[in-house]
N, C-alpha and C. Protein backbone atom coordinates (compact mmCIF):
# COMPACT_ATOMS: atom_id res chain seq x y z
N UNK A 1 -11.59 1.90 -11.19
CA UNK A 1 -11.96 0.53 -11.46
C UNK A 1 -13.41 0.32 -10.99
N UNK A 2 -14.52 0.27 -11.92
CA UNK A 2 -15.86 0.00 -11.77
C UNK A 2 -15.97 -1.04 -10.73
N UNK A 3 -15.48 -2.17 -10.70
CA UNK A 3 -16.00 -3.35 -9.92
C UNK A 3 -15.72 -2.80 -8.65
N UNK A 4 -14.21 -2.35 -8.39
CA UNK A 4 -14.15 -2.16 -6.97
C UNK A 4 -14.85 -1.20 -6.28
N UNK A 5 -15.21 0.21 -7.31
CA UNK A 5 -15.87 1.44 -6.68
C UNK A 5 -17.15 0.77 -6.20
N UNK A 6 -17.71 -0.05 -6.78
CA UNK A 6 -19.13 -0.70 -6.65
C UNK A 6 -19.30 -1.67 -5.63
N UNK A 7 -18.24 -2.48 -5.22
CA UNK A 7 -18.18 -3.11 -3.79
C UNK A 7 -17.97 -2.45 -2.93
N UNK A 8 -17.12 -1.37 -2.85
CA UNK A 8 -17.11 -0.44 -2.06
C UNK A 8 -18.78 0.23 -1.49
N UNK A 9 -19.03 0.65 -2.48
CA UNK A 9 -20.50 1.15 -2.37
C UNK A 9 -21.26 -0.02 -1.62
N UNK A 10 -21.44 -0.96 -2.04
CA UNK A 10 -22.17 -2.20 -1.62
C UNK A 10 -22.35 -2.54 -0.17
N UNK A 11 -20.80 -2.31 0.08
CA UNK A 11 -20.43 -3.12 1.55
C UNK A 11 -19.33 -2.51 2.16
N UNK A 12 -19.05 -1.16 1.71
CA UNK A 12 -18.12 -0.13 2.61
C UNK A 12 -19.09 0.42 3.98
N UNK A 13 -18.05 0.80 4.53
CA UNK A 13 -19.32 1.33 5.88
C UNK A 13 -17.85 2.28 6.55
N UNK A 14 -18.79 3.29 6.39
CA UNK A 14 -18.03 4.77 6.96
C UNK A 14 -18.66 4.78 8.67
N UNK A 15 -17.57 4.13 9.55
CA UNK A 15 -17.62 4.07 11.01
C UNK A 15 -17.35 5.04 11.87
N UNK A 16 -17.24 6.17 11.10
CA UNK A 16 -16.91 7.62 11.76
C UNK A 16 -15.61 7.82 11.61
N UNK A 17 -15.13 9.11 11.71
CA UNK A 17 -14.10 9.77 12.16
C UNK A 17 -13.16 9.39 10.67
N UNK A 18 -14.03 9.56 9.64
CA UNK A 18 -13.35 9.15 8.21
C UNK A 18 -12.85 7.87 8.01
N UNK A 19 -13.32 7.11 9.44
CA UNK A 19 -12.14 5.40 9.04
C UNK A 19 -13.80 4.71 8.10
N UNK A 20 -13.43 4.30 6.96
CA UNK A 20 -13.97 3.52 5.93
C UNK A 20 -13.88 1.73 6.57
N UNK A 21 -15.04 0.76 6.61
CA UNK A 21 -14.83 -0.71 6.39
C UNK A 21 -14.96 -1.53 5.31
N UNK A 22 -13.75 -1.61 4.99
CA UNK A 22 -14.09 -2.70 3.84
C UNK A 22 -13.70 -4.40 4.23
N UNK A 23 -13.66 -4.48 5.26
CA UNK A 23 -12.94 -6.07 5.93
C UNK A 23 -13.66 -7.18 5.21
N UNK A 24 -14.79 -6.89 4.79
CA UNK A 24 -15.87 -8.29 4.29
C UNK A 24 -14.91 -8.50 2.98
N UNK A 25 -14.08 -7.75 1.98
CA UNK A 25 -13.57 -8.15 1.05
C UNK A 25 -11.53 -7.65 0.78
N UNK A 26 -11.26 -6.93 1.38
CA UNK A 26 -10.16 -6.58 1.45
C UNK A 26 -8.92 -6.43 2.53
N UNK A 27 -9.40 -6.11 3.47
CA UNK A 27 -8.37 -6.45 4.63
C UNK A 27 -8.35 -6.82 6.04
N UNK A 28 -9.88 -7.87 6.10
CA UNK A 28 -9.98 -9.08 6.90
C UNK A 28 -10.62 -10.15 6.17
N UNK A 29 -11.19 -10.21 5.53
CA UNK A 29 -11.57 -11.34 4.60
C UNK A 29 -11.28 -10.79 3.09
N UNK A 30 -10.84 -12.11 2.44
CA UNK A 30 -10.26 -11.54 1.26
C UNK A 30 -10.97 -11.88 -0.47
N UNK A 31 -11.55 -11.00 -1.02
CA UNK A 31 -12.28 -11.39 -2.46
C UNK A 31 -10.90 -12.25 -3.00
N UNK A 32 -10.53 -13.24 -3.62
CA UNK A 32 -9.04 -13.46 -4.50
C UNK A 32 -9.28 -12.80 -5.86
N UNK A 33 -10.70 -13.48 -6.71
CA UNK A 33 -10.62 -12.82 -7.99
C UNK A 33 -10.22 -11.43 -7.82
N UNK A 34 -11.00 -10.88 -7.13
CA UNK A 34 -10.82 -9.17 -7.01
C UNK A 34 -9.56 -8.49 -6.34
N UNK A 35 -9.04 -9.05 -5.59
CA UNK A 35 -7.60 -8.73 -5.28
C UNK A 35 -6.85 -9.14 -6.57
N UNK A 36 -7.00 -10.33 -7.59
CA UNK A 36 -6.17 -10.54 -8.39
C UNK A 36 -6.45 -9.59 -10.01
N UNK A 37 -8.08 -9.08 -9.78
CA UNK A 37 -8.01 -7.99 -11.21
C UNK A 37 -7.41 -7.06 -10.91
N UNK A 38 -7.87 -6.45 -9.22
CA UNK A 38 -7.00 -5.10 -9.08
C UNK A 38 -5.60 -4.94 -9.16
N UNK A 39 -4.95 -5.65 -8.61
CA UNK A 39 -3.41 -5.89 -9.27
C UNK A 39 -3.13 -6.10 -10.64
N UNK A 40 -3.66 -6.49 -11.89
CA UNK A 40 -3.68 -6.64 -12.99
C UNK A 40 -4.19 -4.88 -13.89
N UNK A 41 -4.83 -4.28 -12.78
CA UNK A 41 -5.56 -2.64 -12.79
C UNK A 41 -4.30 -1.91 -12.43
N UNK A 42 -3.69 -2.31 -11.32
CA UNK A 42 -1.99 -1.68 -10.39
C UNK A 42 -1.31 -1.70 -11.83
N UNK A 43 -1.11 -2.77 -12.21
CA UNK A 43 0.11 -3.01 -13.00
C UNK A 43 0.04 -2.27 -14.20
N UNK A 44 -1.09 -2.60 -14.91
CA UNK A 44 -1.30 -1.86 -15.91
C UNK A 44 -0.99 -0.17 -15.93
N UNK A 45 -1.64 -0.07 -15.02
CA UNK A 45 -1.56 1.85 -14.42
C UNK A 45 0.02 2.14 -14.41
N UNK A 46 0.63 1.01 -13.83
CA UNK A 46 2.39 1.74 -13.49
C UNK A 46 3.01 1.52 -14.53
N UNK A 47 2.36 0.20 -15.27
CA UNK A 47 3.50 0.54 -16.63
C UNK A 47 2.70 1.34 -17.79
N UNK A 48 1.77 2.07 -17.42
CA UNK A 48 1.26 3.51 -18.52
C UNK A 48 2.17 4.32 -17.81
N UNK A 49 2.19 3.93 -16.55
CA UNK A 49 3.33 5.72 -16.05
C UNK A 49 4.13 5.60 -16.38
N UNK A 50 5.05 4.63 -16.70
CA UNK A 50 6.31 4.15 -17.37
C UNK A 50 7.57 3.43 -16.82
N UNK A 51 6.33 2.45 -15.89
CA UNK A 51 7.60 1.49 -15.32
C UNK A 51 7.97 0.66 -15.66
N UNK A 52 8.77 -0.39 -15.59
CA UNK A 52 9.24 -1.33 -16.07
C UNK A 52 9.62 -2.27 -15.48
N UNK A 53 10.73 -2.52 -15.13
CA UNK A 53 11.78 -3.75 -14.45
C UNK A 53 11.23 -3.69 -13.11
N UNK A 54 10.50 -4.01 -12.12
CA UNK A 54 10.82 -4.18 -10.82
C UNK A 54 11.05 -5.59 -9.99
N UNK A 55 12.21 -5.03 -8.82
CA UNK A 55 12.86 -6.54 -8.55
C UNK A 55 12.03 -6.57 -7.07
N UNK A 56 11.14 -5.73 -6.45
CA UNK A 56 10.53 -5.83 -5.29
C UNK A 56 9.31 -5.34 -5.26
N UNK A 57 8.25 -5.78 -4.69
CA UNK A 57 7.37 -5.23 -4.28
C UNK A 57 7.24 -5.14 -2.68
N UNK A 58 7.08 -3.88 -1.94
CA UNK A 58 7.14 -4.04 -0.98
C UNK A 58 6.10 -3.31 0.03
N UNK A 59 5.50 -3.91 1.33
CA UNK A 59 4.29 -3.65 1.85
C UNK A 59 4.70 -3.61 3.31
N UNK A 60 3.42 -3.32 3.97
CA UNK A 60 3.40 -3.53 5.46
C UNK A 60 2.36 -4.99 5.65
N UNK A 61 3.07 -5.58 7.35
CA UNK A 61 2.08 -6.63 7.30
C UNK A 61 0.45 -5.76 7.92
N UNK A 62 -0.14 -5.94 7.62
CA UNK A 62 -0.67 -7.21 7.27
C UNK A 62 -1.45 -6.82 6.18
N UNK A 63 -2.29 -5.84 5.91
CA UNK A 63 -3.75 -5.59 5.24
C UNK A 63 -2.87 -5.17 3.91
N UNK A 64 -1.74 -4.77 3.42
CA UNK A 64 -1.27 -4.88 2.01
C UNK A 64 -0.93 -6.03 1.15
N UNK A 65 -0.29 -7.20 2.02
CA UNK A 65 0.14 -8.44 1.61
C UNK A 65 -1.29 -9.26 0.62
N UNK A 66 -2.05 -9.45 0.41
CA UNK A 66 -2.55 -9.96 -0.62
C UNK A 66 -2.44 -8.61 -1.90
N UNK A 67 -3.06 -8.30 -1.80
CA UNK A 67 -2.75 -7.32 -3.06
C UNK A 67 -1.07 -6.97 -3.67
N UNK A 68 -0.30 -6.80 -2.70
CA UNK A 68 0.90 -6.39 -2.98
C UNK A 68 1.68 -8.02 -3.82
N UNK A 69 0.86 -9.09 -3.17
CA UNK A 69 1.92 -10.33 -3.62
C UNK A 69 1.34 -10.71 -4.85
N UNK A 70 0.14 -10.30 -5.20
CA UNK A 70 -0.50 -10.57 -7.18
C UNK A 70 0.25 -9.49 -7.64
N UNK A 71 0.34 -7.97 -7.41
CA UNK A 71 1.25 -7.04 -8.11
C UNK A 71 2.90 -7.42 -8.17
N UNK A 72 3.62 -8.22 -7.12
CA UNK A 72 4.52 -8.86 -7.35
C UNK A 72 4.71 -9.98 -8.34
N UNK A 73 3.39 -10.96 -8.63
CA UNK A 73 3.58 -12.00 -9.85
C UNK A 73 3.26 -11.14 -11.20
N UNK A 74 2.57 -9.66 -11.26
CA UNK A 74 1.91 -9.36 -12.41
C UNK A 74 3.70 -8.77 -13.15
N UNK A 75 5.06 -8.29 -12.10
CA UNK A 75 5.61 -7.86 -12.53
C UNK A 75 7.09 -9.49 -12.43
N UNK A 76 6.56 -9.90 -11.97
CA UNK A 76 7.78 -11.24 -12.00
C UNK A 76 8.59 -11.13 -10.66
N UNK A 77 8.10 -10.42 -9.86
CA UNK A 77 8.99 -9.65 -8.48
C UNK A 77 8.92 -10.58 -7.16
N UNK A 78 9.75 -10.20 -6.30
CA UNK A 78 9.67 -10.50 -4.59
C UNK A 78 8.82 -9.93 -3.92
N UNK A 79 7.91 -10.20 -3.57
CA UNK A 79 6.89 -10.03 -2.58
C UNK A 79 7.94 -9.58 -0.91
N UNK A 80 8.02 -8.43 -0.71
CA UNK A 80 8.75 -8.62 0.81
C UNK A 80 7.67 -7.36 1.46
N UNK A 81 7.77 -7.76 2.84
CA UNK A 81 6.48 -6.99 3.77
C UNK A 81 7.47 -6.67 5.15
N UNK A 82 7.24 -5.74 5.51
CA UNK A 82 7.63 -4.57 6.58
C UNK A 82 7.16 -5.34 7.76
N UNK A 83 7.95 -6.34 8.81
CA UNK A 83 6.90 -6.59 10.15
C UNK A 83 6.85 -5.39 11.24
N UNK A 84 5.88 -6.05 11.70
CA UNK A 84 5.42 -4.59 12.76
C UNK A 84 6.06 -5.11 13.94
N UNK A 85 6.33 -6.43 14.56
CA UNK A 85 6.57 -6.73 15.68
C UNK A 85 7.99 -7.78 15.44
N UNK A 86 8.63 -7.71 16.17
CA UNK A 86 10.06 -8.42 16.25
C UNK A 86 9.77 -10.20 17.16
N UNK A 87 10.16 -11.26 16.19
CA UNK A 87 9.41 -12.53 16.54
C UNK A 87 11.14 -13.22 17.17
N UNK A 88 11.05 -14.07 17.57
CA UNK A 88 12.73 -14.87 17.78
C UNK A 88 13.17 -15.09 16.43
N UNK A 89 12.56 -15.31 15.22
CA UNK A 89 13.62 -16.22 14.02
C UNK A 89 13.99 -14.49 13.60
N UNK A 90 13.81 -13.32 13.80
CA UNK A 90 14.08 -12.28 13.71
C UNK A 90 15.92 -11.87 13.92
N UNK A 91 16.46 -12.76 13.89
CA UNK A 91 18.11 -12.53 14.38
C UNK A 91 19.00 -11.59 13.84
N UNK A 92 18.92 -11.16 12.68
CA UNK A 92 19.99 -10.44 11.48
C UNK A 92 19.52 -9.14 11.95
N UNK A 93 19.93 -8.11 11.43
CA UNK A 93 19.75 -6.83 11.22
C UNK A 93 19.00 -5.96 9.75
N UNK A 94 18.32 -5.08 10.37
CA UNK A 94 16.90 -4.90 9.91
C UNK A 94 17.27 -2.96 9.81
N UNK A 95 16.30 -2.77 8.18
CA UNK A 95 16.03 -1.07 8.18
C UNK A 95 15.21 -0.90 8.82
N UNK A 96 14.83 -0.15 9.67
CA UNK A 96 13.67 0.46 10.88
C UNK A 96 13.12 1.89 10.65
N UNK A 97 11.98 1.74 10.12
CA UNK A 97 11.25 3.41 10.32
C UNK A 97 9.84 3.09 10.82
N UNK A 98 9.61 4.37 11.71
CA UNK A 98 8.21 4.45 12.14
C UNK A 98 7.18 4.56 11.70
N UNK A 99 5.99 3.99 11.70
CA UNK A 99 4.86 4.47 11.25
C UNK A 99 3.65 4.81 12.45
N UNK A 100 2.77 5.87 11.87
CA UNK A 100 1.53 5.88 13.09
C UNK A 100 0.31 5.37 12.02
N UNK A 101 -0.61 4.43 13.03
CA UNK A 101 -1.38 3.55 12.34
C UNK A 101 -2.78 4.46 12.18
N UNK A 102 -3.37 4.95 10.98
CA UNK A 102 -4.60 6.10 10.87
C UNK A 102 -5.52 5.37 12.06
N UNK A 103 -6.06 3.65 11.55
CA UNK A 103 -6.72 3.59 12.26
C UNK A 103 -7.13 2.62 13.80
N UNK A 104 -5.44 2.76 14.27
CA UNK A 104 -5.55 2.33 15.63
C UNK A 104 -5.00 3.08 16.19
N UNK A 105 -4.06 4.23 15.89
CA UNK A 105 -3.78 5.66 16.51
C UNK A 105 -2.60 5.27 17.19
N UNK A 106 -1.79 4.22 16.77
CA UNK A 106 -0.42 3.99 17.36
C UNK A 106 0.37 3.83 16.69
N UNK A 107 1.65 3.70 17.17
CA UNK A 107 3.02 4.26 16.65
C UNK A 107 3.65 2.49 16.54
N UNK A 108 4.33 2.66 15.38
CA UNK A 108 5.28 1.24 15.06
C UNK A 108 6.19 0.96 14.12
N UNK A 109 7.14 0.14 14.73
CA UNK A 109 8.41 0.39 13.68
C UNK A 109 7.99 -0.59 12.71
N UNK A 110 8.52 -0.45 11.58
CA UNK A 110 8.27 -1.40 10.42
C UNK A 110 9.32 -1.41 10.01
N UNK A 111 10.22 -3.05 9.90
CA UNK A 111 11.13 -3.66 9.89
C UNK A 111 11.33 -4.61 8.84
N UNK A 112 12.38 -3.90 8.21
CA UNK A 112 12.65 -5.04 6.52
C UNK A 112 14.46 -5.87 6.85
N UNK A 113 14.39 -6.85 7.09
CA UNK A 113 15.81 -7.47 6.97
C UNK A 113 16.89 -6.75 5.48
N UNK A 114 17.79 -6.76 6.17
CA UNK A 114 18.98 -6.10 5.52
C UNK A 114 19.21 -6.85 4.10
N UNK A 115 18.78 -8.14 4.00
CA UNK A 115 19.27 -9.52 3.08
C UNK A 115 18.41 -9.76 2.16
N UNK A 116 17.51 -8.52 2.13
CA UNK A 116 15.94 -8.84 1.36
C UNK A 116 15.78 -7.41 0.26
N UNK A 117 16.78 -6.45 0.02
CA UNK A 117 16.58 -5.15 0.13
C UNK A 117 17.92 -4.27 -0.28
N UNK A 118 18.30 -4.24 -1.18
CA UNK A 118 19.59 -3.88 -1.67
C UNK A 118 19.42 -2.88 -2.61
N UNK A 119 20.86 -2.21 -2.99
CA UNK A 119 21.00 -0.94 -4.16
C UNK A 119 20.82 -1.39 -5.61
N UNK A 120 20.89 -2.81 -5.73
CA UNK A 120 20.46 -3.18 -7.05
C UNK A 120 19.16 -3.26 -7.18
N UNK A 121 17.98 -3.25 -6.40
CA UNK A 121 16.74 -3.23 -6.21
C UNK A 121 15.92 -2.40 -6.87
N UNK A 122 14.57 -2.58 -7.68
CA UNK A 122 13.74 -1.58 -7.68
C UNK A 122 12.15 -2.02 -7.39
N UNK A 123 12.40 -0.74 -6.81
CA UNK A 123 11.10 -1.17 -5.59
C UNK A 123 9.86 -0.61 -6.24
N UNK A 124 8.63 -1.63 -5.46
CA UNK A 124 7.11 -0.75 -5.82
C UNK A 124 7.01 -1.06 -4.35
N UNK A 125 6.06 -0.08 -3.87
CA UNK A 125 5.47 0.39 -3.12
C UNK A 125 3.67 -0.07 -3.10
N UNK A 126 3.56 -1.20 -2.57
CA UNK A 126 1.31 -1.43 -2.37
C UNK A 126 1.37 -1.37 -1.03
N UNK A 127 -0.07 -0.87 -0.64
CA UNK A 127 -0.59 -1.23 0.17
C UNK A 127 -1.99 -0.87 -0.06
N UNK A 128 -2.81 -0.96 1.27
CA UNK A 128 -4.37 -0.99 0.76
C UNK A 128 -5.18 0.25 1.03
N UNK A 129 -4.36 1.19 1.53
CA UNK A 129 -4.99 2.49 1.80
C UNK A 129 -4.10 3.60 1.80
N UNK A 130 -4.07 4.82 1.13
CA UNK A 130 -3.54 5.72 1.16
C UNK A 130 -4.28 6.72 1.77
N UNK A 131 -4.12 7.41 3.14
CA UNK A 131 -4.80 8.23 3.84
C UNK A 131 -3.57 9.30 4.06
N UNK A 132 -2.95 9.21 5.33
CA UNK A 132 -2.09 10.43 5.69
C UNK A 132 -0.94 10.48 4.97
N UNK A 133 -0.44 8.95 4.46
CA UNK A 133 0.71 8.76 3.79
C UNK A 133 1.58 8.60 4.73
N UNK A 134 1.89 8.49 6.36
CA UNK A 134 2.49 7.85 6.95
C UNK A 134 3.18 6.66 7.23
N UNK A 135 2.24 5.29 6.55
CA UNK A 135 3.02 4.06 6.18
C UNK A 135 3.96 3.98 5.01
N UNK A 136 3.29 5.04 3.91
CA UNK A 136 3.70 4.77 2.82
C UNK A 136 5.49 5.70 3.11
N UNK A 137 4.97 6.87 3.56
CA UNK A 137 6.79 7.36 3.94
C UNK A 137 7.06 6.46 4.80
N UNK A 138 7.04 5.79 5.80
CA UNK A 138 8.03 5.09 6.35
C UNK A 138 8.43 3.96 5.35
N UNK A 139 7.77 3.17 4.48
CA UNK A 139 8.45 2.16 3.88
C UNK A 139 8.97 3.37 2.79
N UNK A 140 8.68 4.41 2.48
CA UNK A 140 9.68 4.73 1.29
C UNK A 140 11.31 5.20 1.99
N UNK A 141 11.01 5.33 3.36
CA UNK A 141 12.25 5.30 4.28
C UNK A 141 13.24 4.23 4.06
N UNK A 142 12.23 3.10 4.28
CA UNK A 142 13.53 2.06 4.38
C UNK A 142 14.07 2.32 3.28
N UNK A 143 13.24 1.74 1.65
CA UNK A 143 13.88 2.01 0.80
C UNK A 143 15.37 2.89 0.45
N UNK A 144 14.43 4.08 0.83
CA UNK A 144 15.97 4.71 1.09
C UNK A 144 16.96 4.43 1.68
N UNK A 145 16.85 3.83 2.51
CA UNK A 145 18.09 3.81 3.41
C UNK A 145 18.77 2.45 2.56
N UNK A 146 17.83 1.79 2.24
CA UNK A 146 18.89 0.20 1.94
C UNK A 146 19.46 0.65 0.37
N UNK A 147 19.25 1.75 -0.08
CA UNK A 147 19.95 2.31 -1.55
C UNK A 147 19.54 1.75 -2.96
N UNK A 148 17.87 0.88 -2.38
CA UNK A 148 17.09 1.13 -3.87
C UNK A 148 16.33 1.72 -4.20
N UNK A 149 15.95 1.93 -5.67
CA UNK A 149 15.72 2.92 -6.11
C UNK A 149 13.84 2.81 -6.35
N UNK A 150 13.07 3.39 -5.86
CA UNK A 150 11.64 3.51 -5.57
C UNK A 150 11.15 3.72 -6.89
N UNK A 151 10.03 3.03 -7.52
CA UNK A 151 10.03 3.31 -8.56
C UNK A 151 8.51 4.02 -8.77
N UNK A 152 7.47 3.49 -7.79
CA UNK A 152 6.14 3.94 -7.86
C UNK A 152 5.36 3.70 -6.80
N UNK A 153 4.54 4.13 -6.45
CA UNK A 153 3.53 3.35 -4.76
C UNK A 153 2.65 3.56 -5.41
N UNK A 154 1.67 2.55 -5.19
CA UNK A 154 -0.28 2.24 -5.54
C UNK A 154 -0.83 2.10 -4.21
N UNK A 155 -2.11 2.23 -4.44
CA UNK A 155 -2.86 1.71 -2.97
C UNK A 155 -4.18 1.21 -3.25
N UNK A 156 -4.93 0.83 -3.08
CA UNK A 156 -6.05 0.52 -3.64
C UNK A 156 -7.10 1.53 -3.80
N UNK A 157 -6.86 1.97 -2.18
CA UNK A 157 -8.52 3.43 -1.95
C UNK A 157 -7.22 3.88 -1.13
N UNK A 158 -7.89 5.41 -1.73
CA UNK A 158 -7.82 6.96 -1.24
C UNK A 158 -8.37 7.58 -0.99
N UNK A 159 -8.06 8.32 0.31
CA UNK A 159 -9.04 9.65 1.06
C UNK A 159 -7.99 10.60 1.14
N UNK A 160 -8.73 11.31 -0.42
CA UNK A 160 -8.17 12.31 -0.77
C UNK A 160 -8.05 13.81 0.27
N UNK A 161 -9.09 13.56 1.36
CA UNK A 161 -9.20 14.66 2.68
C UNK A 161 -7.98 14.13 3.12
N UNK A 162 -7.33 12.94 3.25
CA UNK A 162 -6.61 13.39 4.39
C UNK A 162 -4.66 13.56 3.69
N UNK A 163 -4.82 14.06 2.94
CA UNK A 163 -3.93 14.55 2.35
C UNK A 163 -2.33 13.92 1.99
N UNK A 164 -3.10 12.67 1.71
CA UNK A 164 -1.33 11.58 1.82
C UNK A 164 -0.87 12.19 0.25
N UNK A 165 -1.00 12.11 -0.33
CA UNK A 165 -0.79 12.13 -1.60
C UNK A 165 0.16 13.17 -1.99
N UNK A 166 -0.34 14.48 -1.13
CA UNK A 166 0.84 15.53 -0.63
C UNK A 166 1.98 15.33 -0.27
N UNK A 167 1.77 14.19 1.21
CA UNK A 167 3.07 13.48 2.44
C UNK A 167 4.14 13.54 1.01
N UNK A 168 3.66 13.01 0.10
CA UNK A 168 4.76 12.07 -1.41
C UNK A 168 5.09 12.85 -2.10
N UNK A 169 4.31 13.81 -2.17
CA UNK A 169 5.16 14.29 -3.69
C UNK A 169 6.42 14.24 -3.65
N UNK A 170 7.12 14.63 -2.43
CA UNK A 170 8.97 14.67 -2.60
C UNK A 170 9.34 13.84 -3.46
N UNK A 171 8.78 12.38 -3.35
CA UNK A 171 9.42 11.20 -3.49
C UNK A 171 9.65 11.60 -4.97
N UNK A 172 8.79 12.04 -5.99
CA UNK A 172 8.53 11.96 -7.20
C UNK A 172 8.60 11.17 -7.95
N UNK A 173 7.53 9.92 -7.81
CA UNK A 173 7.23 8.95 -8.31
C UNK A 173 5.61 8.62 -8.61
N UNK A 174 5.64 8.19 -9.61
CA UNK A 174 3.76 7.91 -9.83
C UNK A 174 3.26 7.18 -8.53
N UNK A 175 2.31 7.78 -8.57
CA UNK A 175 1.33 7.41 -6.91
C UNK A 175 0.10 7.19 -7.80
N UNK A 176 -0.35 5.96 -7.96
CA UNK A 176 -1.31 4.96 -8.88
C UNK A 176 -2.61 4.63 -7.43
N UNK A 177 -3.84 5.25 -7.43
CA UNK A 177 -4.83 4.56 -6.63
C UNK A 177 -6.18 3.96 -7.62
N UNK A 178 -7.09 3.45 -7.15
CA UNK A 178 -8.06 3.10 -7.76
C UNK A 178 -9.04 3.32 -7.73
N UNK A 179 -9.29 3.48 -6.65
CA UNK A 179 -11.29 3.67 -5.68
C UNK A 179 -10.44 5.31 -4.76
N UNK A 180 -11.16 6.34 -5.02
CA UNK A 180 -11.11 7.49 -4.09
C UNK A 180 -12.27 7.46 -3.15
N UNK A 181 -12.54 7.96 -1.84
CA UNK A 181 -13.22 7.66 -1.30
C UNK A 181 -13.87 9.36 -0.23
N UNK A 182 -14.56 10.04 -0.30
CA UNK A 182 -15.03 11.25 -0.12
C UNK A 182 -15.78 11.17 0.61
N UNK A 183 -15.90 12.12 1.67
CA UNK A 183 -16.93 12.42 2.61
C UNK A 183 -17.88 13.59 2.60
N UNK A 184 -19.50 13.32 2.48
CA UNK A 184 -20.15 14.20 2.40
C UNK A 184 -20.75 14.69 2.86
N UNK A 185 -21.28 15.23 4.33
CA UNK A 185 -21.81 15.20 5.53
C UNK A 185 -21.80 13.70 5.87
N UNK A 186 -20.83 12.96 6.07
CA UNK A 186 -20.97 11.50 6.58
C UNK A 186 -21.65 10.63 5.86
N UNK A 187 -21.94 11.14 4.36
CA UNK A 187 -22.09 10.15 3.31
C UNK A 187 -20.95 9.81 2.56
N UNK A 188 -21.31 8.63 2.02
CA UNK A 188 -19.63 8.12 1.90
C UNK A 188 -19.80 8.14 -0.13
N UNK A 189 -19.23 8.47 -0.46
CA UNK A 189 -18.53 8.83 -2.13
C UNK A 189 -17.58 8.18 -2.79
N UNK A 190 -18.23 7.34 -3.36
CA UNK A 190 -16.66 6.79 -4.21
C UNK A 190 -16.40 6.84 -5.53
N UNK A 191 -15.10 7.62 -6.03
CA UNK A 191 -15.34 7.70 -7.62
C UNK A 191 -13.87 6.97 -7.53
N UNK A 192 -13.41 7.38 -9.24
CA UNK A 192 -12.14 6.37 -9.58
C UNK A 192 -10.98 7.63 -9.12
């Protein structure tokens, strides 16, 4: 997707150690038009792979939830998001898998209520970065466990070095990104 590779370029900033910033437009301050073409870019991409019906879209909080909830209206779906931390209105019982965070280097369960998440379900998979593929297997965990059926994961940008894309293949489902993102002696590369 031209527009996004090009904001990227604009106002990405490679802070070392491969962690990329894009916060000025994607996951601390938010573009809307551009969160709402790239989801209209998501959607399109998954139904060329050949999806169809989905009854969920599902994310981690926080930095997937805008993008993931326009790919939820582009398909008619539920927007539901993985919390990281357990609040009091939290009462029912919850699927639990771990994730380690690329770039705060800690460990956390990500928690979907039981009542949100069923075998009649078909799930997509957003979030806003595909790196080790660690978030993305733990929510394809829950999935599993609550007995619906995964239908595709997108992400926006990929760093194809750090080998998530691999973590998935098991799953065998289209893995849809947009902006790849390459390191070149610490110059930063972005193609589609």
């Amino acid at each position: 997707m031209h527009e996004l590779i090009e904001k990227i370029k604009d106002e990405g900033e490679h802070v070392g150690g491969g962690i990329v910033k894009v916060d000025s437009f994607l996951n601390h301050q938010v573009d809307p038009g551009l969160t709402e073409r790239m989801a209209i870019e998501i959607a399109d991409r998954l139904r060329a792979a050949g999806i169809g019906e989905i009854t969920r879209v599902l994310t981690a909080e926080v930095s997937g939830i805008p993008v993931a909830l326009h790919v939820a209206a582009q398909f008619g779906a539920r927007l539901l998001y993985a919390r990281k931390s357990q609040s009091r209105t939290m009462t029912g019982t919850y699927y639990v898998a771990e994730a380690v965070s690329r770039t705060r280097g800690t460990v956390s369960d990500l928690m979907v209520d039981r009542r949100f998440l069923g075998d009649s379900d078909e799930v997509l998979i957003i979030d806003d970065f595909l790196a080790t593929g660690a978030t993305l297997s733990a929510l394809s965990s829950l999935v599993a466990e609550s007995g619906a059926q995964l239908q595709g994961i997108a992400c926006v940008i990929e760093k194809p070095a750090e080998q998530g894309r691999d973590v998935l293949s098991h799953l065998r489902v289209p893995v849809i990104t947009l902006a790849k993102i390459l390191f070149d002696h610490n110059e930063l590369r972005v193609t589609e």
